[in-house]
PDB file of N, CA and C in Angstrom:
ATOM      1  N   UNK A   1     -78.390-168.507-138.362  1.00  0.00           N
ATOM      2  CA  UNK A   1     -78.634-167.665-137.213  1.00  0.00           C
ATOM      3  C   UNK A   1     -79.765-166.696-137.575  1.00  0.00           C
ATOM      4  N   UNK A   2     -80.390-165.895-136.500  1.00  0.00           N
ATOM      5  CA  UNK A   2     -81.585-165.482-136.436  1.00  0.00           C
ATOM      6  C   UNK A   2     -81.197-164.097-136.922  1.00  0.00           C
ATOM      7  N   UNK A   3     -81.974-163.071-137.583  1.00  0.00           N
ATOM      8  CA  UNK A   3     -81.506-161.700-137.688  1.00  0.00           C
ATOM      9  C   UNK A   3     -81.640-161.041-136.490  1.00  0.00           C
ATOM     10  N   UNK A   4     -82.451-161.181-135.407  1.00  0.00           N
ATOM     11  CA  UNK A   4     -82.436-160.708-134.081  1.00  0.00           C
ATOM     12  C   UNK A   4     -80.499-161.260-133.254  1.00  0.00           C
ATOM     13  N   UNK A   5     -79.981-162.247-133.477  1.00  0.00           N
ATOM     14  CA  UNK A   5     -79.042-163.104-133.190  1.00  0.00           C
ATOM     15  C   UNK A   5     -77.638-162.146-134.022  1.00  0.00           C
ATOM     16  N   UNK A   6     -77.931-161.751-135.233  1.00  0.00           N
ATOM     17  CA  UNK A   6     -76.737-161.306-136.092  1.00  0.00           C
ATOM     18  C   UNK A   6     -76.628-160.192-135.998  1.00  0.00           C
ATOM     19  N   UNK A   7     -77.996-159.143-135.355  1.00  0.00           N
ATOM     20  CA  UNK A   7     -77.525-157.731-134.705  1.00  0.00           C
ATOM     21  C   UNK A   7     -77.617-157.639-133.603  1.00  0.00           C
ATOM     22  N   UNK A   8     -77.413-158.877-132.589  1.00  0.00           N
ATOM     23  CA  UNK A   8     -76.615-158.705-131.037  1.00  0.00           C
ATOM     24  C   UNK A   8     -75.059-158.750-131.111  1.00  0.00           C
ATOM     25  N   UNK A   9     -74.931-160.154-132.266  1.00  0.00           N
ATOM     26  CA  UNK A   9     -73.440-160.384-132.282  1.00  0.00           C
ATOM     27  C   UNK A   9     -72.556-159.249-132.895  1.00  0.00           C
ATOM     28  N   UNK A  10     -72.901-158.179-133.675  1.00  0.00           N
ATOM     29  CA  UNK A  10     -72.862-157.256-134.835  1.00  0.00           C
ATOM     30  C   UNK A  10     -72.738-155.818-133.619  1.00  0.00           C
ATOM     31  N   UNK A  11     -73.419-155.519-132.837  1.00  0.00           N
ATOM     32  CA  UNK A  11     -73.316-154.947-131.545  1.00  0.00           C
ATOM     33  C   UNK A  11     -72.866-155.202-130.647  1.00  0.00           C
ATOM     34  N   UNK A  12     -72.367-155.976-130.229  1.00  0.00           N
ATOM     35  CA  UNK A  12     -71.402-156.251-129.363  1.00  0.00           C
ATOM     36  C   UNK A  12     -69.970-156.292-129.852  1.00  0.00           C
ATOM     37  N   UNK A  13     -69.691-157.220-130.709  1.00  0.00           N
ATOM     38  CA  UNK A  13     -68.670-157.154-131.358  1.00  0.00           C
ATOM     39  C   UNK A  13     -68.280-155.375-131.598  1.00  0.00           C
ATOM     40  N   UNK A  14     -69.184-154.575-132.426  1.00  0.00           N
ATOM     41  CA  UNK A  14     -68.617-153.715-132.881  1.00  0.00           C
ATOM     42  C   UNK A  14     -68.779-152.823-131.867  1.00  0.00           C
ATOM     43  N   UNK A  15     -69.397-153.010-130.441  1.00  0.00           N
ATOM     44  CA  UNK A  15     -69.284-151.985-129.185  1.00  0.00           C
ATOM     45  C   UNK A  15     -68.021-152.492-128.705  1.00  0.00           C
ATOM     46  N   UNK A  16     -67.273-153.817-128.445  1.00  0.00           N
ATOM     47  CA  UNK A  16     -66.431-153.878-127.900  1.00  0.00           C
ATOM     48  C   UNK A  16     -64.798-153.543-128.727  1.00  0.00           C
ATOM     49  N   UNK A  17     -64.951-153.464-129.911  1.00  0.00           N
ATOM     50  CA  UNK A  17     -63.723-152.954-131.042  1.00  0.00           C
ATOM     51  C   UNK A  17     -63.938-151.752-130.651  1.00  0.00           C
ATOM     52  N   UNK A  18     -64.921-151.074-130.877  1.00  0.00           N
ATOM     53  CA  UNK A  18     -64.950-149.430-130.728  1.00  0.00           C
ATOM     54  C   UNK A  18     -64.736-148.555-129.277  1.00  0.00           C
ATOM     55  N   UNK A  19     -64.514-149.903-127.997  1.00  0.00           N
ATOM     56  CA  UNK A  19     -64.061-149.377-126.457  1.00  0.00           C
ATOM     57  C   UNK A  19     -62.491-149.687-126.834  1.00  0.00           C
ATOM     58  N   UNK A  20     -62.000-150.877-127.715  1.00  0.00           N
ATOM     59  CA  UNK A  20     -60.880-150.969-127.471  1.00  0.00           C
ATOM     60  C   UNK A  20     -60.152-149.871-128.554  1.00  0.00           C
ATOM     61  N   UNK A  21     -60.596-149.719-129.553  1.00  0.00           N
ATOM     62  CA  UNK A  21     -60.001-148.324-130.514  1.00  0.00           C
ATOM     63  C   UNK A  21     -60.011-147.216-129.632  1.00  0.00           C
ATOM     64  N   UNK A  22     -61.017-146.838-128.988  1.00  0.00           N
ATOM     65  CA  UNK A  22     -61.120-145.223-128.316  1.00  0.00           C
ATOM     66  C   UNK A  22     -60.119-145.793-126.941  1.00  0.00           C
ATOM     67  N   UNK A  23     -59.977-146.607-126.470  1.00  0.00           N
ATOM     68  CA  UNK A  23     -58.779-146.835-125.303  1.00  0.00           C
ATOM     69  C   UNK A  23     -57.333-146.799-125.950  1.00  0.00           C
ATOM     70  N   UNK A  24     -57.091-147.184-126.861  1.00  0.00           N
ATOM     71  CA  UNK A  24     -55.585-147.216-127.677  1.00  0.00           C
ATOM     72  C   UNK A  24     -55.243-145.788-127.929  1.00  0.00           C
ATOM     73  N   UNK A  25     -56.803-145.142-128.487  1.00  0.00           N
ATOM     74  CA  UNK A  25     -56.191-143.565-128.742  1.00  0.00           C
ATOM     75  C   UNK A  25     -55.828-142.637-127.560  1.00  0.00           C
ATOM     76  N   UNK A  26     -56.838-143.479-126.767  1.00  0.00           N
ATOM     77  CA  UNK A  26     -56.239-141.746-125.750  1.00  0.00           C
ATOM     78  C   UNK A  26     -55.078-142.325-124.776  1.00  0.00           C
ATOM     79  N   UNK A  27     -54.613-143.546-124.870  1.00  0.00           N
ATOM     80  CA  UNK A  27     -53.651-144.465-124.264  1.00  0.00           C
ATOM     81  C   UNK A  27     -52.288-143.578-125.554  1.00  0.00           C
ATOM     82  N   UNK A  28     -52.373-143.388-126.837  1.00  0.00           N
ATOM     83  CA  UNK A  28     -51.211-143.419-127.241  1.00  0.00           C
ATOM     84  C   UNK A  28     -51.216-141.401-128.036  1.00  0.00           C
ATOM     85  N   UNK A  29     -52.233-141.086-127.423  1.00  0.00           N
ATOM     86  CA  UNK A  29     -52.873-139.928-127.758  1.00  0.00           C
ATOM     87  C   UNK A  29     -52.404-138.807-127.030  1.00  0.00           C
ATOM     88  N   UNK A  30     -52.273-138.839-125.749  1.00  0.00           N
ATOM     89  CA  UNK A  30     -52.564-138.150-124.220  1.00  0.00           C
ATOM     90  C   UNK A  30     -51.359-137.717-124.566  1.00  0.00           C
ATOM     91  N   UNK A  31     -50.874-136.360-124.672  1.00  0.00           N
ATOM     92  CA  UNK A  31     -49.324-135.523-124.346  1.00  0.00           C
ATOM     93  C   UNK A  31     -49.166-135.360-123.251  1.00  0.00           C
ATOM     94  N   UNK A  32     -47.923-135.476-122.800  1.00  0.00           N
ATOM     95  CA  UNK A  32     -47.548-135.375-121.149  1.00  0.00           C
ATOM     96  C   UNK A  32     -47.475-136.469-120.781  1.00  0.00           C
ATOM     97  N   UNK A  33     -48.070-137.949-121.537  1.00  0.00           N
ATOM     98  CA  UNK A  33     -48.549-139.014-120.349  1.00  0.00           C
ATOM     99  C   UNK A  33     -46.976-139.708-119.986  1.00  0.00           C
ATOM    100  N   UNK A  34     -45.747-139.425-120.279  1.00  0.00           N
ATOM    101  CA  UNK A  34     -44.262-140.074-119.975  1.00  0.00           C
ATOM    102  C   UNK A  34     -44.131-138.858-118.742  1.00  0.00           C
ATOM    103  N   UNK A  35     -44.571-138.039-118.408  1.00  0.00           N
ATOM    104  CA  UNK A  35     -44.433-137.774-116.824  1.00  0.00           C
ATOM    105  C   UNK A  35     -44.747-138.143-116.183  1.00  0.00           C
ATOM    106  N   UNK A  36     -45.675-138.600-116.091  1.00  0.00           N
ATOM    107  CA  UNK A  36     -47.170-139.019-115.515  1.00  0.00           C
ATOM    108  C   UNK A  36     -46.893-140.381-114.737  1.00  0.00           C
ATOM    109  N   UNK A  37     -45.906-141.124-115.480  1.00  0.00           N
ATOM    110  CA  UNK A  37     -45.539-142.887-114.906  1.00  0.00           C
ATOM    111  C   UNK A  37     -44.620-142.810-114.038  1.00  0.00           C
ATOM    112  N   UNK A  38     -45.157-143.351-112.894  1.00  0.00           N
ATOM    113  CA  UNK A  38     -44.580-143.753-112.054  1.00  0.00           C
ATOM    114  C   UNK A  38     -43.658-145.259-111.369  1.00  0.00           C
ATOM    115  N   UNK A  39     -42.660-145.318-111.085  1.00  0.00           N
ATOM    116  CA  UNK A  39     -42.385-147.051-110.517  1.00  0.00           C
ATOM    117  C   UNK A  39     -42.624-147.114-108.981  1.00  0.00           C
ATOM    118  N   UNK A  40     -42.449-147.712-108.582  1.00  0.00           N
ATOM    119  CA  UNK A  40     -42.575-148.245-106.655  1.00  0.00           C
ATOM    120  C   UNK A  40     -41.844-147.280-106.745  1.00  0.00           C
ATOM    121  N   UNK A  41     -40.503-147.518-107.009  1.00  0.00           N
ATOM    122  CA  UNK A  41     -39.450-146.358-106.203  1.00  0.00           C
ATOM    123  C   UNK A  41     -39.397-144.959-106.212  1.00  0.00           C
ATOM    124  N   UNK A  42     -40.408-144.325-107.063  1.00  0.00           N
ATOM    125  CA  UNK A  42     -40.755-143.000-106.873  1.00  0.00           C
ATOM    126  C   UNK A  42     -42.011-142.705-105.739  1.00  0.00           C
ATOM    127  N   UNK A  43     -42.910-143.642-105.210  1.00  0.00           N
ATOM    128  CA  UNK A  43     -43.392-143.692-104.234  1.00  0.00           C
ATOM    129  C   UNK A  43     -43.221-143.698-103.306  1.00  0.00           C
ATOM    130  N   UNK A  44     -44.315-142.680-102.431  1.00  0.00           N
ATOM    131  CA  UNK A  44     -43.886-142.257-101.320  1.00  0.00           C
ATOM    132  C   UNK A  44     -45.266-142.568-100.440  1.00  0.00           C
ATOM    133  N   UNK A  45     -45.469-143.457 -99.118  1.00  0.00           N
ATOM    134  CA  UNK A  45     -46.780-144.352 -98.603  1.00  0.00           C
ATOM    135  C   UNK A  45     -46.315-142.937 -97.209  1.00  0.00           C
ATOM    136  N   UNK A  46     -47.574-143.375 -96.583  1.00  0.00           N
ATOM    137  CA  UNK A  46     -47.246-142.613 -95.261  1.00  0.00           C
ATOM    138  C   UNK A  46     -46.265-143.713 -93.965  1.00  0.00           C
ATOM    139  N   UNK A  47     -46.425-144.587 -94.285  1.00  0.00           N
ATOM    140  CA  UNK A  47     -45.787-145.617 -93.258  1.00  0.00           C
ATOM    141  C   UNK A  47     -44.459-145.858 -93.705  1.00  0.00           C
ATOM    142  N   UNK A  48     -43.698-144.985 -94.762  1.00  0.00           N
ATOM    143  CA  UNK A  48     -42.588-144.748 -94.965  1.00  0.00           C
ATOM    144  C   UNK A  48     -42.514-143.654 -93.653  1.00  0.00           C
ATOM    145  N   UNK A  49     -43.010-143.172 -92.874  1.00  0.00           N
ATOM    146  CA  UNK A  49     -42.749-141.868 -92.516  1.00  0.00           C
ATOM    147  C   UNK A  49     -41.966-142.245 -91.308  1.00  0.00           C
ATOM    148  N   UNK A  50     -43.319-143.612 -90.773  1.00  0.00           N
ATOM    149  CA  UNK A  50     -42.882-144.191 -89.032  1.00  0.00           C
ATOM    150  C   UNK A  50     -41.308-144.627 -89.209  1.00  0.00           C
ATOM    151  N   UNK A  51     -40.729-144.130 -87.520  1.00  0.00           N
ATOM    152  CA  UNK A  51     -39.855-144.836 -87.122  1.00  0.00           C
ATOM    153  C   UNK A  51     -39.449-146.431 -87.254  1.00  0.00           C
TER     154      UNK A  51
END
């Protein structure tokens, strides 16, 4: 492979590890985030409202 070829694959690769590391952290990071979840049945639509 080309050295132009081994620092696309080398950049991408290591841009897409480094979106999925910084998503895990603030996914397992974030305090508060077990209030925060919701199911259907805590939802409330406006067409719950109609008769």
């Amino acid at each position: 492979m080309t050295p132009g070829g081994w620092i696309v694959m080398i950049l991408s690769v290591g841009g897409a590890t480094a979106l999925l590391a910084w998503c895990l952290y603030k996914v397992l990071s974030t305090p508060g985030s077990e209030q925060h979840l919701h199911g259907q049945v805590d939802m409330h639509t406006p067409d719950m409202d109609s008769p």
